[in-house]
C-alpha atoms as a PDB file:
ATOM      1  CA  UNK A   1      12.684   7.317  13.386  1.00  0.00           C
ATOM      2  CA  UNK A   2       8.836   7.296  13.128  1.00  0.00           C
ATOM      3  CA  UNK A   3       7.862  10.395  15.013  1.00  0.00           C
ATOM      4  CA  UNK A   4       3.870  10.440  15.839  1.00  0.00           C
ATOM      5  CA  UNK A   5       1.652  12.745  17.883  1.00  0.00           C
ATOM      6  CA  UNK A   6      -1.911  12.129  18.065  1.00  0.00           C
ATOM      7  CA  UNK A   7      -4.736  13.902  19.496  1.00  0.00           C
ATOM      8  CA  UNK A   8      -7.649  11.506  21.484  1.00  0.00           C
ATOM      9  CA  UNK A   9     -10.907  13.105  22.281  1.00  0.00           C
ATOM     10  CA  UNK A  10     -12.366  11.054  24.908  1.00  0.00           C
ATOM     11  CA  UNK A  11     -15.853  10.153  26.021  1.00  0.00           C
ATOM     12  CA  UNK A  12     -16.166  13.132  29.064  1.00  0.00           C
ATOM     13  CA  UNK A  13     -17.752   9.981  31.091  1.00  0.00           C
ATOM     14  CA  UNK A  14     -14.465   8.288  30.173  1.00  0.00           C
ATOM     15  CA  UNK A  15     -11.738  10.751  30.155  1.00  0.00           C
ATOM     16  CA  UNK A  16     -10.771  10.249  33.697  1.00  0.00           C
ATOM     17  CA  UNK A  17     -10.415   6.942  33.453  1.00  0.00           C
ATOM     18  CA  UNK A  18      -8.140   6.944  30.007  1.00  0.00           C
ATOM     19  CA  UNK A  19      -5.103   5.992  31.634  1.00  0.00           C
ATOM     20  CA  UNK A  20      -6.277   2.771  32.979  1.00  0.00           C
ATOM     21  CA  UNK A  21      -8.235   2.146  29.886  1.00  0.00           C
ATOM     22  CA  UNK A  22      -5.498   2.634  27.726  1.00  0.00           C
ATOM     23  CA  UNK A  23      -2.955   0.971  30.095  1.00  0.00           C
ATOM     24  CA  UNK A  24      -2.593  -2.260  28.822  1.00  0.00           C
ATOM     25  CA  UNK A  25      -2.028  -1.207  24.981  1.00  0.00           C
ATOM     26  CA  UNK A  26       0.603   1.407  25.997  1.00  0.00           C
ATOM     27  CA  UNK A  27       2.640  -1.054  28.288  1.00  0.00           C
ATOM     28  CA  UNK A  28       2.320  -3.047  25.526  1.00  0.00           C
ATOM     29  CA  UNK A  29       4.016  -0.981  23.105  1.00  0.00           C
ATOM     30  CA  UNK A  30       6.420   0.431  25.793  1.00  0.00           C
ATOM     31  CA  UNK A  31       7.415  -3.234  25.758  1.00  0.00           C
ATOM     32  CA  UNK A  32       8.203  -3.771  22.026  1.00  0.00           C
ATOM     33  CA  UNK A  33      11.637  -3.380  20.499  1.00  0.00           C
ATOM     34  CA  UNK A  34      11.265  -0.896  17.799  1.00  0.00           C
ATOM     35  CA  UNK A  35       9.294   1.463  20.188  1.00  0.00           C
ATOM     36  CA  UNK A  36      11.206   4.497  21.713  1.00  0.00           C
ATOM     37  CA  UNK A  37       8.753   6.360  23.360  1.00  0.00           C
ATOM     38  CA  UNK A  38       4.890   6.062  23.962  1.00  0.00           C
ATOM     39  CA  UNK A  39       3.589   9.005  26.359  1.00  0.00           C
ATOM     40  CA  UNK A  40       0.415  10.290  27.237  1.00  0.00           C
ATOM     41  CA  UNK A  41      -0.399  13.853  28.117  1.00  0.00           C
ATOM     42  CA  UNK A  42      -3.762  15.566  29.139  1.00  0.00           C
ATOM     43  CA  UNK A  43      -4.846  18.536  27.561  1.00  0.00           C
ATOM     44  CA  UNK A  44      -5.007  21.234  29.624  1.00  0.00           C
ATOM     45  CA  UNK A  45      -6.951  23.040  28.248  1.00  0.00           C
ATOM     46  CA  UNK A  46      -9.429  20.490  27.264  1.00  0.00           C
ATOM     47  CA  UNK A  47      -9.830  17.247  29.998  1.00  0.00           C
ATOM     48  CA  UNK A  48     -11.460  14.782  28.037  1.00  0.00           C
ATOM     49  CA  UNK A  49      -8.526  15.064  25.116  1.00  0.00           C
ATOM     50  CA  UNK A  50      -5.689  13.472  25.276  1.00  0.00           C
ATOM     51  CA  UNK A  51      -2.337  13.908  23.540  1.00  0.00           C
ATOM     52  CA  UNK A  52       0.208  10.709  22.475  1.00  0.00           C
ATOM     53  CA  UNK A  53       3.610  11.284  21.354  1.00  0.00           C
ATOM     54  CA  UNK A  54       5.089   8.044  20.202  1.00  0.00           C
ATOM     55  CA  UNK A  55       8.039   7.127  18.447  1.00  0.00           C
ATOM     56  CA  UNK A  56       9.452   4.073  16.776  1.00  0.00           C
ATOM     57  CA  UNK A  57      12.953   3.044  15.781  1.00  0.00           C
ATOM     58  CA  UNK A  58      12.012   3.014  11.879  1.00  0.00           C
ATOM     59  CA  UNK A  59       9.691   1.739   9.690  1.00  0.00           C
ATOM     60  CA  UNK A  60       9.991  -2.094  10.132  1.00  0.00           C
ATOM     61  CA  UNK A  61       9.249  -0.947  14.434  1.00  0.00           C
ATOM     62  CA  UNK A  62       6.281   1.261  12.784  1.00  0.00           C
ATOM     63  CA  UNK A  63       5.042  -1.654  10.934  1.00  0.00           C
ATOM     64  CA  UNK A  64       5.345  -4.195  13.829  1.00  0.00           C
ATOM     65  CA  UNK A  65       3.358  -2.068  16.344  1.00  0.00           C
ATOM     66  CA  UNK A  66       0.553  -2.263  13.636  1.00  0.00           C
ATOM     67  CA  UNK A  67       0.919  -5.686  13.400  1.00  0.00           C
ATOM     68  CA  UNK A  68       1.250  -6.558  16.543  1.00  0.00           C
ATOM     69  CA  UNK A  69      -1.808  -8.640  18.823  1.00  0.00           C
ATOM     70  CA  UNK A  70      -2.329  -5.568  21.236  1.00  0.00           C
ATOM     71  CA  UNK A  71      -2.603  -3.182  18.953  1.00  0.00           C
ATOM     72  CA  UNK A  72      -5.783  -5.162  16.789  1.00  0.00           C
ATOM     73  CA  UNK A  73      -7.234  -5.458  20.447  1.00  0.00           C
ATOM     74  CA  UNK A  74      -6.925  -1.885  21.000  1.00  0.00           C
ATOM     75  CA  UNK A  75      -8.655  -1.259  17.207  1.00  0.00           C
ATOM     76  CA  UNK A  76     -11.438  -3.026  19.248  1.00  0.00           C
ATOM     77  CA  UNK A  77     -11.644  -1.995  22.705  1.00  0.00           C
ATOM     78  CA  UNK A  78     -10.193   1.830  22.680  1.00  0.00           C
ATOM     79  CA  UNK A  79     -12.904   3.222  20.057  1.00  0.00           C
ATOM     80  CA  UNK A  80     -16.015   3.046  22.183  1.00  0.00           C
ATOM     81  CA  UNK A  81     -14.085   5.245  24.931  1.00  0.00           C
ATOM     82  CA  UNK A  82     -13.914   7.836  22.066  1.00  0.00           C
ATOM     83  CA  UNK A  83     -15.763  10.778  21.229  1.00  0.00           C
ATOM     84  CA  UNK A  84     -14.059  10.917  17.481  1.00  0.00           C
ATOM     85  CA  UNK A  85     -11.897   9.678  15.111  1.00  0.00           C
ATOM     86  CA  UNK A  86      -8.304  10.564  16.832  1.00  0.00           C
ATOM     87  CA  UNK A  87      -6.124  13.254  14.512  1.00  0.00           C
ATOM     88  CA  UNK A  88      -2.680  12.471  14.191  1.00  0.00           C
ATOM     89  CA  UNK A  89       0.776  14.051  12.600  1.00  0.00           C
ATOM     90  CA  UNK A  90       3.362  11.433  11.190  1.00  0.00           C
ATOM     91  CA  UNK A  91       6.921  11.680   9.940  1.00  0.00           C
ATOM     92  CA  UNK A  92       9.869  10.395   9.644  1.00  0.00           C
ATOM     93  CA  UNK A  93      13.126  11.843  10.749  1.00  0.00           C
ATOM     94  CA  UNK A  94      16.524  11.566  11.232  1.00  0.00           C
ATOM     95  CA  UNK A  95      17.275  11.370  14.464  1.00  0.00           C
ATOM     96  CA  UNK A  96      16.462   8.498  17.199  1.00  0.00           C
ATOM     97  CA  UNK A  97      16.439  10.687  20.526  1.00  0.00           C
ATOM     98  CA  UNK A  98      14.673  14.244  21.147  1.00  0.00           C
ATOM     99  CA  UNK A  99      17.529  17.594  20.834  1.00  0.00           C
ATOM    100  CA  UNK A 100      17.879  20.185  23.175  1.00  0.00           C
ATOM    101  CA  UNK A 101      15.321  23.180  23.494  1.00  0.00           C
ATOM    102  CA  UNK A 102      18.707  25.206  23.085  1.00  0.00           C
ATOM    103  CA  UNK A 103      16.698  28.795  23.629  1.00  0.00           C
ATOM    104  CA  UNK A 104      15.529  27.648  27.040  1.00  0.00           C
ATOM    105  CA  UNK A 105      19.078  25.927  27.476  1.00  0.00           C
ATOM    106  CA  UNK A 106      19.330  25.112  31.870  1.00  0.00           C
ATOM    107  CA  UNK A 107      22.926  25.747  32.049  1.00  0.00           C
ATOM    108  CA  UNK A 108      24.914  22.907  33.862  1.00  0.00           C
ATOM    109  CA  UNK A 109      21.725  20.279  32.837  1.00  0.00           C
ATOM    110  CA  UNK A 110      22.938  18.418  30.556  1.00  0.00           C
END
């Protein structure tokens, strides 16, 4: 899979309102095939950043989302919201699900 976290600093006059103004691009996403995950987090030690962890079946899913109509929208109507250029980490691995934390194992959760 396509594993991808990325870090969104966010206008502070905006950052409160991120969810709804990213809300139609990530159930957008959430929505495609190839896509297995597309979260947002707030920072907490920061408020106007946000963090996304996405991931997408493999490359051909990677290359869709790119591709697709709501993501060239986004390209358009997510920058002005931002405060910089988001950082992001990107790799691809071999597994299509998240493992078990097994040092902080809950026994009987799983």
């Amino acid at each position: 899979m396509i594993f991808i976290a990325a870090k969104f600093q966010i206008r502070p006059e905006d950052a409160d309102r991120w969810p709804e103004i990213s809300a139609e691009f990530t159930q957008a996403t959430r929505s495609e095939p190839g896509c297995l995950w597309f979260d947002w987090s707030r920072s907490l030690a920061d408020p106007d950043e946000y963090v996304l962890v996405e991931a997408f079946r493999d490359g051909d899913a990677g290359v869709a989302h790119v591709q697709s109509d709501h993501f060239k929208k986004a390209q358009q109507t997510l920058p002005p919201h931002l405060a910089r250029t988001p950082r992001i980490v990107n790799f691809t691995i071999p597994q299509d699900d998240w493992s078990l934390l097994g040092e902080l194992a809950v026994p009987g959760s799983d």
